[in-house]
C-alpha atoms as a PDB file:
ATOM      1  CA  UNK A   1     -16.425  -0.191  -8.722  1.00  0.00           C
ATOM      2  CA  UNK A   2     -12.931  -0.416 -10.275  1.00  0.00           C
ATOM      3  CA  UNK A   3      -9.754  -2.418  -9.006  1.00  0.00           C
ATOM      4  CA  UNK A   4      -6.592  -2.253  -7.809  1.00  0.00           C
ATOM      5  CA  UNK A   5      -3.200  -4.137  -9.048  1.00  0.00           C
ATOM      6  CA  UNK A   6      -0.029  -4.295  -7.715  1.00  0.00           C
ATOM      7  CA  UNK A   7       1.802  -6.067 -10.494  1.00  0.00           C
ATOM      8  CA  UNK A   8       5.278  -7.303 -11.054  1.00  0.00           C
ATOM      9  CA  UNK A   9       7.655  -7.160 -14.107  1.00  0.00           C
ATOM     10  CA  UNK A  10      11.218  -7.797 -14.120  1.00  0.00           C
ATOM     11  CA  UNK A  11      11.526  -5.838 -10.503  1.00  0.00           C
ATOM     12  CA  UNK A  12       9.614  -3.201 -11.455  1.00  0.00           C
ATOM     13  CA  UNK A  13       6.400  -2.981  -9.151  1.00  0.00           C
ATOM     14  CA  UNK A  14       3.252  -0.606 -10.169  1.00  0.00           C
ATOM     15  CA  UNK A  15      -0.345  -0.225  -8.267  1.00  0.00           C
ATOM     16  CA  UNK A  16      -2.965   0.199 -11.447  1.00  0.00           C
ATOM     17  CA  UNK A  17      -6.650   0.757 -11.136  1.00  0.00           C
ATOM     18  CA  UNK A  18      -8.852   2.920  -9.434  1.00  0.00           C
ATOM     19  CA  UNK A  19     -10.782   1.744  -6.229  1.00  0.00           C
ATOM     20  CA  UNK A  20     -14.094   3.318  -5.163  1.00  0.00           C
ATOM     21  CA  UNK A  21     -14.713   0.191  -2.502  1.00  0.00           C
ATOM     22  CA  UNK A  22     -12.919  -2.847  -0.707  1.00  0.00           C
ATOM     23  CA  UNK A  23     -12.808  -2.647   2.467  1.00  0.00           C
ATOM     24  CA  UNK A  24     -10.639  -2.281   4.793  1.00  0.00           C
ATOM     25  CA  UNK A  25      -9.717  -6.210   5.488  1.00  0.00           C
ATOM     26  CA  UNK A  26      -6.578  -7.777   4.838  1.00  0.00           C
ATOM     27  CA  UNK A  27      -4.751  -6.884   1.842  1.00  0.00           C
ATOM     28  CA  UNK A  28      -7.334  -5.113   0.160  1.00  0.00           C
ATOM     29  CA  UNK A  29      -7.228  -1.347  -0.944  1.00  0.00           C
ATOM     30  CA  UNK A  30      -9.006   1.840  -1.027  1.00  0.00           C
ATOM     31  CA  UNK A  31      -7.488   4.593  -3.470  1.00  0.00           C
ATOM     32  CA  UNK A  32      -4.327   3.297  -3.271  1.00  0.00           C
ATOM     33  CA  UNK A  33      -2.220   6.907  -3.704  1.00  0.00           C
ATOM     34  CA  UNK A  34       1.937   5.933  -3.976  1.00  0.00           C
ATOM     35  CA  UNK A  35       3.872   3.502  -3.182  1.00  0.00           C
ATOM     36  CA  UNK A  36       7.286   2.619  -1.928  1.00  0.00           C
ATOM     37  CA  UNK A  37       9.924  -0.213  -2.055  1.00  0.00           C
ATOM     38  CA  UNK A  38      12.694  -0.965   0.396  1.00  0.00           C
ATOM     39  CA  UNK A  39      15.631  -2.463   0.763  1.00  0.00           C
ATOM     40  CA  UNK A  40      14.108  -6.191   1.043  1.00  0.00           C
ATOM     41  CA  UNK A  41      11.825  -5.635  -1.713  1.00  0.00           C
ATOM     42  CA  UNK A  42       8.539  -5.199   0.951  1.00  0.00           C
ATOM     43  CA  UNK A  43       6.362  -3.082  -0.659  1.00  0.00           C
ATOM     44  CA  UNK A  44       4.494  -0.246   1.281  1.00  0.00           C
ATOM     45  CA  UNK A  45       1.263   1.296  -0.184  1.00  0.00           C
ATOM     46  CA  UNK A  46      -0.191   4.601   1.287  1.00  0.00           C
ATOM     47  CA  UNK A  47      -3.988   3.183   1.385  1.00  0.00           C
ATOM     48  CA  UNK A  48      -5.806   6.898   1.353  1.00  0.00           C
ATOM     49  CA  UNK A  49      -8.811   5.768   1.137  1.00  0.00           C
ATOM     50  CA  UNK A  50      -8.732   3.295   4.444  1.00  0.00           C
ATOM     51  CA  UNK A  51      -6.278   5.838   6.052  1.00  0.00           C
ATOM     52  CA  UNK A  52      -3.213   3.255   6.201  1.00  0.00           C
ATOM     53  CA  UNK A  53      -0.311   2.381   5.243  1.00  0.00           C
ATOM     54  CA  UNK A  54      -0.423  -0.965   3.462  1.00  0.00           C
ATOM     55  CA  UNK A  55       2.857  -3.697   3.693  1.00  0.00           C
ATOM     56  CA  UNK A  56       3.022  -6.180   1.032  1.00  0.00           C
ATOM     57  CA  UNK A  57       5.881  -8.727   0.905  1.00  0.00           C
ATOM     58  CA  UNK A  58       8.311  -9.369  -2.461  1.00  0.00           C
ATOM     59  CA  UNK A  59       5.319 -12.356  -3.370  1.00  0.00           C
ATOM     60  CA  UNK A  60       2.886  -9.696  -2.875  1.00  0.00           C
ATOM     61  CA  UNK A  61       0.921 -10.986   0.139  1.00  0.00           C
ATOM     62  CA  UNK A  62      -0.274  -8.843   2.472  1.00  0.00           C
ATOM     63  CA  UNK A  63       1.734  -8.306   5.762  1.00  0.00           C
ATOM     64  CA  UNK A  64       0.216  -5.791   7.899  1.00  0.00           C
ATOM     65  CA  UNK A  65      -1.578  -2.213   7.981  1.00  0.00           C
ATOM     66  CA  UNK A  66      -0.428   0.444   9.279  1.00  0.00           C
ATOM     67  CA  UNK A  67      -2.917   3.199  11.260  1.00  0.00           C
ATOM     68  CA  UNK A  68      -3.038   6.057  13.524  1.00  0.00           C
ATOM     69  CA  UNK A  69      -6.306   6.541  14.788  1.00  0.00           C
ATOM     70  CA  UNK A  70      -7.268  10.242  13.502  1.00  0.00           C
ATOM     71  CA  UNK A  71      -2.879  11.162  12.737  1.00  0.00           C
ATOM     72  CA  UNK A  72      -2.757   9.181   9.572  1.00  0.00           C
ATOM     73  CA  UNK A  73      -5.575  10.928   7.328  1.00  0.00           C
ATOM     74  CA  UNK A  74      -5.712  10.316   3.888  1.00  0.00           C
ATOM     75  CA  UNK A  75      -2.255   9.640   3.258  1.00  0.00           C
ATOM     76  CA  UNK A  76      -0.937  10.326  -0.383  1.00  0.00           C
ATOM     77  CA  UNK A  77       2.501   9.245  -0.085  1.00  0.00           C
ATOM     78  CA  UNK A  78       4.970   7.219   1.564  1.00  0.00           C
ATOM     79  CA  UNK A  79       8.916   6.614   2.731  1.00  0.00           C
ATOM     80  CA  UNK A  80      10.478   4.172   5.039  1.00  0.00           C
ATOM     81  CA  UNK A  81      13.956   4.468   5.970  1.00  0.00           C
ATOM     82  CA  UNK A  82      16.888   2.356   6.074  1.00  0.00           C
ATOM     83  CA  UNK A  83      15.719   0.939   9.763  1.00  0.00           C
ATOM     84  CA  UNK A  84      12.152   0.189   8.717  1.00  0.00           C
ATOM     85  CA  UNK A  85      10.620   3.543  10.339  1.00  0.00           C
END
């Protein structure tokens, strides 16, 4: 079993580590694949292995998941736009 980081440094934001298992619960992750930063400094981590999209805020705590029951498979990247979509 490895883990999974999403670290801070001077604005710069990077998800380390390699996860075999943790769950699907809360803010946990499953080979984390990309990840994304918006406007508001959320943070948005395509979750492959849990099939989700995972929303962190600036602090880093978890905010929600995002799924689509048998649509979002194994997702390897991710992009929101400038109106959260």
């Amino acid at each position: 079993m490895g883990f999974a980081f999403v670290t801070s440094c001077h604005g710069v934001y990077q998800v380390s580590g390699v996860l075999r298992y943790l769950g699907a619960e809360g803010g946990t992750l499953k080979e984390p694949q990309d990840i994304f930063i918006d406007g508001e400094d959320n943070i948005y981590i395509a979750d492959s292995g849990n099939n989700r999209i995972v929303k962190l805020d600036k602090n880093l705590q978890f905010v929600t998941a995002f799924t689509d029951e048998g649509r979002l498979n194994n997702p390897q990247g991710v992009f929101v736009d400038d109106y959260g979509h």
